[in-house]
Protein backbone atom coordinates (compact mmCIF):
# COMPACT_ATOMS: atom_id res chain seq x y z
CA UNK A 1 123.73 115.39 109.38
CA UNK A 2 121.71 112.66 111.39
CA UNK A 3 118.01 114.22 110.83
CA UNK A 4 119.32 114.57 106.92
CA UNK A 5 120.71 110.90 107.45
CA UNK A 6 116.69 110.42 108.97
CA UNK A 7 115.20 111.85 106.39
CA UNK A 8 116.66 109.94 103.45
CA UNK A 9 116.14 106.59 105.30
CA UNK A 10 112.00 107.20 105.93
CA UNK A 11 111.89 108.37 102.15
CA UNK A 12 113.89 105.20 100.51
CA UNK A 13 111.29 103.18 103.41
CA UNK A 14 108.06 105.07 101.93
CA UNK A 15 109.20 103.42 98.55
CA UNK A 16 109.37 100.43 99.85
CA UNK A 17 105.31 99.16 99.39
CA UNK A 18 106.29 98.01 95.54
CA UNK A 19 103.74 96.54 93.23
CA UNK A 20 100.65 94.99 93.45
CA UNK A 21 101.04 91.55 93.64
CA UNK A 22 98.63 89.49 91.77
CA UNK A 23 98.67 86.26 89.93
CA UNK A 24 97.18 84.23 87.24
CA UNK A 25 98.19 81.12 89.12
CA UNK A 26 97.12 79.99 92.15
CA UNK A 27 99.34 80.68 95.18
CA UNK A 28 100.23 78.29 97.97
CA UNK A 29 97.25 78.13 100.17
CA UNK A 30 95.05 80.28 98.29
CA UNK A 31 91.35 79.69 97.39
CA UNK A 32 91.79 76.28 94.64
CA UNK A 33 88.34 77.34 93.09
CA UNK A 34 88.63 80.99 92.86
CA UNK A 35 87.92 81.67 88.87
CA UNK A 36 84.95 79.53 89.05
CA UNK A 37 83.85 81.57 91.93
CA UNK A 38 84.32 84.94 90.35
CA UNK A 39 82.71 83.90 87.12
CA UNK A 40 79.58 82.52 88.58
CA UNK A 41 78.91 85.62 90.46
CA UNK A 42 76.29 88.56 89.88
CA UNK A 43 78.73 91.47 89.30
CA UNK A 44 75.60 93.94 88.42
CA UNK A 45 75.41 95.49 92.07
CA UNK A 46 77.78 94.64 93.87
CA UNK A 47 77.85 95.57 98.12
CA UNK A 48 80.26 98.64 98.01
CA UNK A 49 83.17 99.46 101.10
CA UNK A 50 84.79 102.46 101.13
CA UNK A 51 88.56 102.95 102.98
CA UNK A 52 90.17 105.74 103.60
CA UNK A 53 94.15 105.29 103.98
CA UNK A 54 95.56 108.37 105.85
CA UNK A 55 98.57 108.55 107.36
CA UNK A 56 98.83 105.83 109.68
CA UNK A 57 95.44 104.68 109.72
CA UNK A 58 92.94 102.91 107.77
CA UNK A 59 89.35 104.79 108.18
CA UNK A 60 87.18 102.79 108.76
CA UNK A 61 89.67 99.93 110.54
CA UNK A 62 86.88 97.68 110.80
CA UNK A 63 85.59 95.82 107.57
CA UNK A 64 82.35 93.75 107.02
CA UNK A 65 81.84 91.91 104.04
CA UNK A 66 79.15 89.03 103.32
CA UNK A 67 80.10 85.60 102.16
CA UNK A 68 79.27 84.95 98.80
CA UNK A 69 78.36 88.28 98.12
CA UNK A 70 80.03 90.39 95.70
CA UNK A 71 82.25 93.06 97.03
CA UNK A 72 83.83 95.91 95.55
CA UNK A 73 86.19 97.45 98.07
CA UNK A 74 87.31 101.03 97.04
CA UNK A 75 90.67 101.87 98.56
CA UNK A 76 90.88 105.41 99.04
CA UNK A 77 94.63 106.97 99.67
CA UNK A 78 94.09 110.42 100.89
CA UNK A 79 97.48 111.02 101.90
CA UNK A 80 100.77 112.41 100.48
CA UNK A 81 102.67 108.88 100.74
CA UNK A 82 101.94 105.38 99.49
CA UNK A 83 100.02 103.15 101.37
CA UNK A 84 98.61 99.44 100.71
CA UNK A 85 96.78 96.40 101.87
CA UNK A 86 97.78 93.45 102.68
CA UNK A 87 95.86 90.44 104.54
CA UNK A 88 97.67 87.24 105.13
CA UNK A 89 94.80 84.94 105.36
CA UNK A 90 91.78 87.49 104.35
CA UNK A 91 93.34 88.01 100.69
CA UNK A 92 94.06 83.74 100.62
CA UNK A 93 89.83 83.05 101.37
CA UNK A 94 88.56 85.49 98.90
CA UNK A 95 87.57 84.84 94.92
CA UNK A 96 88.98 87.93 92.46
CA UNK A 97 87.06 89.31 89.62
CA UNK A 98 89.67 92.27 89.30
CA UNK A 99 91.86 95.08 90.55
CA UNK A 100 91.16 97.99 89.02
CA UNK A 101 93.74 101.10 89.23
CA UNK A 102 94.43 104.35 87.45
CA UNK A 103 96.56 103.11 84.90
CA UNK A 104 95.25 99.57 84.61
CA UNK A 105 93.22 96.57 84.83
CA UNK A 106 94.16 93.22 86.39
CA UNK A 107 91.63 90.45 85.95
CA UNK A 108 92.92 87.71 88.01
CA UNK A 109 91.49 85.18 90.65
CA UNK A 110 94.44 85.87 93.25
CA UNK A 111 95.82 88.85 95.11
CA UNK A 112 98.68 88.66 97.58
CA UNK A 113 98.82 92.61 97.95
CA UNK A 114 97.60 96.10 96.89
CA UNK A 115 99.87 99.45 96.56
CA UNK A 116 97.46 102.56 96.22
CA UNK A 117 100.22 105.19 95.40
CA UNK A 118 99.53 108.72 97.09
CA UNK A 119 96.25 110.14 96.06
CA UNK A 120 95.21 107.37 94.03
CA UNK A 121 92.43 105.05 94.60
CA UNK A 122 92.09 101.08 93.54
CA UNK A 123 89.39 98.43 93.90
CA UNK A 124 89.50 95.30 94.36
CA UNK A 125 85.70 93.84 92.85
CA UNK A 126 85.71 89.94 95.01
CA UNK A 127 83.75 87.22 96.49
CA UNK A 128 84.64 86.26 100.23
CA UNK A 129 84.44 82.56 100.02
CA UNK A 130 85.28 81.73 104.14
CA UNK A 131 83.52 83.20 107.16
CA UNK A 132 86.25 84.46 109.65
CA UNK A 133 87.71 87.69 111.27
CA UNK A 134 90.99 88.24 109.50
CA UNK A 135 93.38 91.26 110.43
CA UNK A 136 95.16 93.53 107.43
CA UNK A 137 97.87 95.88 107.58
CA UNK A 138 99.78 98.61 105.75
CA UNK A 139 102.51 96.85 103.81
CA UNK A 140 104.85 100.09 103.66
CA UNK A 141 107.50 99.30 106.44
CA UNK A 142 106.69 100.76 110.08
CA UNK A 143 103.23 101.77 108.97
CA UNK A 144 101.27 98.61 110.99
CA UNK A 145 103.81 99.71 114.11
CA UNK A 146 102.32 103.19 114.16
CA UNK A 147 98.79 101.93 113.86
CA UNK A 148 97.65 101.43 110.45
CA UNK A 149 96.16 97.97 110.43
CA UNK A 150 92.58 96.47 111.10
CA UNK A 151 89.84 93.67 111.31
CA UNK A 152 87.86 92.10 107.82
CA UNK A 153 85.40 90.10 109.42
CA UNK A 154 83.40 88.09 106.99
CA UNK A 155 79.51 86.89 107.78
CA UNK A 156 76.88 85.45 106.91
């Protein structure tokens, strides 16, 4: 009865990473001049990263992107379970052409956090706008505690 009990608790947890959360207003604390930003860039080729999410890690965990560049990070989820991204500060200093999914399209200047559902992929096409070194984690709940989190650091 407990492992059953177990079971059903990490399954109704796995659905807990939601929605992407994006915005066509600006946030609290997030980049002011973000859709200038984005709309000024050179979106004809932009630097590519590629991330795998397995389970319980992020390959590669370590991120460079260059400031003022754009970016289109592809967010691989290899895995049987949803996984995400989300970057307290990172996702805040960053200008948003679009998040692009399987099923849609959202052109916005802000992002507060990505769901890739299990064997999906998303990317997010940006400009970083702030040096730094910024961490990001696995919304989904326990995933950062077993290891599933990481370093953007942004450069000249």
């Amino acid at each position: 009865m407990n492992r059953l009990f177990a079971l059903a608790v990490l399954v109704s947890l796995a659905a807990c990473a939601g929605q992407d959360q994006v915005s066509r207003y600006q946030p609290m604390g997030y980049l002011a001049n973000a859709e200038e930003i984005s709309s000024k860039a050179d979106w004809s080729a932009p630097d590519v990263v590629e991330v795998r999410l397995v389970n319980h890690a992020f390959v590669p965990d370590e991120l460079t992107f260059h400031r003022d560049r754009p970016t289109r990070l592809v967010l691989k989820n290899d895995s049987d379970s949803d996984h995400g991204f989300v970057s307290g500060q990172f996702l805040r200093t960053i200008a948003v052409r679009q998040l692009v999914g399987r099923d849609q399209t959202a052109t916005t200047a802000w992002v507060e956090k990505i769901v890739v559902p299990a064997g999906e992929t998303k990317e997010l096409w940006f400009v970083p706008a702030r040096y730094g070194a910024f961490t990001f984690e696995c919304p989904v709940p326990g995933h950062a505690l077993l290891g599933m989190k990481g370093v953007v650091n942004v450069v000249p």
